[in-house]
Protein backbone atom coordinates (compact mmCIF):
# COMPACT_ATOMS: atom_id res chain seq x y z
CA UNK A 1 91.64 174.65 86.31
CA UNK A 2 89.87 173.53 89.70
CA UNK A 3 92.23 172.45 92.44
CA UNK A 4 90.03 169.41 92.00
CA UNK A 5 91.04 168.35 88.84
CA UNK A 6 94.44 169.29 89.79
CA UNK A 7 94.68 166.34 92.97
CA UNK A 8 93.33 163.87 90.50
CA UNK A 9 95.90 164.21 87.71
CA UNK A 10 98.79 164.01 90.79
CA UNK A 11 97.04 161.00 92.00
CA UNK A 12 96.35 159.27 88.93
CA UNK A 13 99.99 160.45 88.21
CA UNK A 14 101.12 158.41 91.12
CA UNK A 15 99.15 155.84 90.57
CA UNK A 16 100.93 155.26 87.28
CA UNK A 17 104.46 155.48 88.74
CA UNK A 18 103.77 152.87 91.05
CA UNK A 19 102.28 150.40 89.03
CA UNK A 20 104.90 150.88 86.29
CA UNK A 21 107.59 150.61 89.10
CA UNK A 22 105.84 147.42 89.77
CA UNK A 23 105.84 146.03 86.42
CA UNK A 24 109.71 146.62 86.19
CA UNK A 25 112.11 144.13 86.63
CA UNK A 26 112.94 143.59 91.00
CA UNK A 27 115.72 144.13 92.40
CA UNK A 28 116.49 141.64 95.51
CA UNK A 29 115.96 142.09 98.71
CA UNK A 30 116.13 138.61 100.40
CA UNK A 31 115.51 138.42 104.59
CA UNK A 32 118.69 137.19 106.54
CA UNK A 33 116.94 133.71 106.23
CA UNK A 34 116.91 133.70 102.79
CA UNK A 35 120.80 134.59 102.50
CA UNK A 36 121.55 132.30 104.99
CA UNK A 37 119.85 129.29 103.16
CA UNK A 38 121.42 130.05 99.97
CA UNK A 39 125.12 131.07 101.75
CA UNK A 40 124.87 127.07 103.38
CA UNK A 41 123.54 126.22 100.03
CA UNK A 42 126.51 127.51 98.31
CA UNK A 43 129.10 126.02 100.95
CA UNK A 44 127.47 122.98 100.11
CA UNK A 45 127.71 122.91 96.27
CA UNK A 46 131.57 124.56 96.50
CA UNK A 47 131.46 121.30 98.70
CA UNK A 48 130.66 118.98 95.84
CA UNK A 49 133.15 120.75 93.58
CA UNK A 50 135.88 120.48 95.46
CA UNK A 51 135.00 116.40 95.28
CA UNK A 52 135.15 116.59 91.79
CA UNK A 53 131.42 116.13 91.54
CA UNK A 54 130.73 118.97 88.75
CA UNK A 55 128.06 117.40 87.34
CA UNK A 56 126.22 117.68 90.67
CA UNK A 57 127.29 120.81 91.73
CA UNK A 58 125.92 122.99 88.27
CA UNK A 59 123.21 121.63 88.88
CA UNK A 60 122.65 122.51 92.39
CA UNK A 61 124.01 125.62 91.36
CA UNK A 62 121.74 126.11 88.97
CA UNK A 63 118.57 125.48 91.05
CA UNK A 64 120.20 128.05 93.85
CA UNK A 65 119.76 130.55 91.07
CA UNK A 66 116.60 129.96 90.39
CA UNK A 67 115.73 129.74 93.69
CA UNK A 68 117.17 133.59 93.64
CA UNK A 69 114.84 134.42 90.85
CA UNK A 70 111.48 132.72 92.15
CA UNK A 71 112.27 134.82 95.80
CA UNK A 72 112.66 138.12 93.51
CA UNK A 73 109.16 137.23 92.07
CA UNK A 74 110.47 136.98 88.27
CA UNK A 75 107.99 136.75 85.68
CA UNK A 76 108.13 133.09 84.16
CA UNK A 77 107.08 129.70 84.33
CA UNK A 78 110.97 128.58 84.32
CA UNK A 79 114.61 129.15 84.59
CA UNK A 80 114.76 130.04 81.34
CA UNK A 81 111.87 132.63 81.39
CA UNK A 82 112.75 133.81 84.89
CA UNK A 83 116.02 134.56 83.68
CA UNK A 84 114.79 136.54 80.91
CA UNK A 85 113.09 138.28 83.18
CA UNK A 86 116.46 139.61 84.98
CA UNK A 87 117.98 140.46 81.99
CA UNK A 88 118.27 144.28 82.48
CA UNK A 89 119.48 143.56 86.12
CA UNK A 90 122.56 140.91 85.40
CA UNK A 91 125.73 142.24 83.59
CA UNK A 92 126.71 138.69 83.15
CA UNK A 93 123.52 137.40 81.35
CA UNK A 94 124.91 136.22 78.70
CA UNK A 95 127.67 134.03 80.63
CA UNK A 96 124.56 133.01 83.11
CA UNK A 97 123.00 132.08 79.78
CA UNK A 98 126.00 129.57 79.07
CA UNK A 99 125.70 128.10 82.58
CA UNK A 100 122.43 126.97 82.24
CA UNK A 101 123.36 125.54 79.07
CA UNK A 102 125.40 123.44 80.26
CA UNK A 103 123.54 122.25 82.60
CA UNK A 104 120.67 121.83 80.75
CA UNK A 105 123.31 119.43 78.43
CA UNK A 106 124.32 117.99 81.74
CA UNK A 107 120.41 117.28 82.69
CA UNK A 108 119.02 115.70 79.07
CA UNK A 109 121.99 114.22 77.31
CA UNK A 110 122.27 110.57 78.22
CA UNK A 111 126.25 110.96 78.20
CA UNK A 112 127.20 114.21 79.05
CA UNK A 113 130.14 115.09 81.27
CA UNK A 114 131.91 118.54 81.89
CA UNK A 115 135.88 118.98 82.26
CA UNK A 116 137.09 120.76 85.90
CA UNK A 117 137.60 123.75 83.93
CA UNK A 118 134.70 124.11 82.37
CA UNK A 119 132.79 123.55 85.58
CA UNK A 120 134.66 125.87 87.44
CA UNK A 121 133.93 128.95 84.81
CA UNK A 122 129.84 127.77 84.89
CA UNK A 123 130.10 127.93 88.72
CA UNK A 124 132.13 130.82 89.23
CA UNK A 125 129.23 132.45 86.96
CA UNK A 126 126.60 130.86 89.13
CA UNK A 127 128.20 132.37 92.00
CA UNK A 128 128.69 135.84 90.42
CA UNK A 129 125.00 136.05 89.82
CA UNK A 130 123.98 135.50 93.41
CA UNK A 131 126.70 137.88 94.26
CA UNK A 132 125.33 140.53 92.05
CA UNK A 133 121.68 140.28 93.16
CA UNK A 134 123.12 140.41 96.87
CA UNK A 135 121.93 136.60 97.96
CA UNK A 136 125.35 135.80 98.77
């Protein structure tokens, strides 16, 4: 075998790695802006919690979230698809799953409301995610 032939097998070789490391789900890296817009973000929803606004606050929290996903560059059009997107990267997907639930419940049903507890868990998920992706 020529050396020749040799370099291009390595570089197509690399070539490959890359753009299959592309094509992979992201993990985070958010600038000190970005943390610091969703840290005041998150004072500001525990804010609206701690008022006994729940409604409000999943749903902020839930748009923080997906603010997290859209700044990771997630595959998908919405929450929903961005999310399935970060599947392989959140140990809590399934709970995350349940928070957007609810607030999708919160969102479309004409009469919805959500107890303190039940608020609490969805945003204490919420807040685990951006914890695990290392926005917060």
């Amino acid at each position: 075998m020529s050396i020749w032939l040799i370099l291009i097998i390595l570089v197509l070789a690399l070539v490959m790695l890359w753009w299959i490391g592309r094509m992979g789900p992201r993990r985070a890296r958010f600038s000190d802006k970005e943390r610091a817009i969703i840290s005041d973000r998150w004072q500001y929803i525990e804010g609206l919690a701690m008022k006994d606004r729940h409604k409000e606050a999943i749903m902020e929290a839930d748009k923080l979230v997906d603010f997290a996903f859209r700044e990771m560059k997630l595959r998908g059009e919405t929450f929903a698809d961005r999310l399935k997107s970060a599947e392989k990267l959140l140990p809590n997907y399934q709970d995350i799953w349940s928070a957007h639930k609810l607030r999708n419940q919160l969102a479309h049903e004409i009469d919805a409301e959500v107890n303190p507890r039940t608020a609490e868990s969805a945003l204490q998920t919420f807040k685990q995610t951006l914890k695990h992706l290392k926005a917060i």
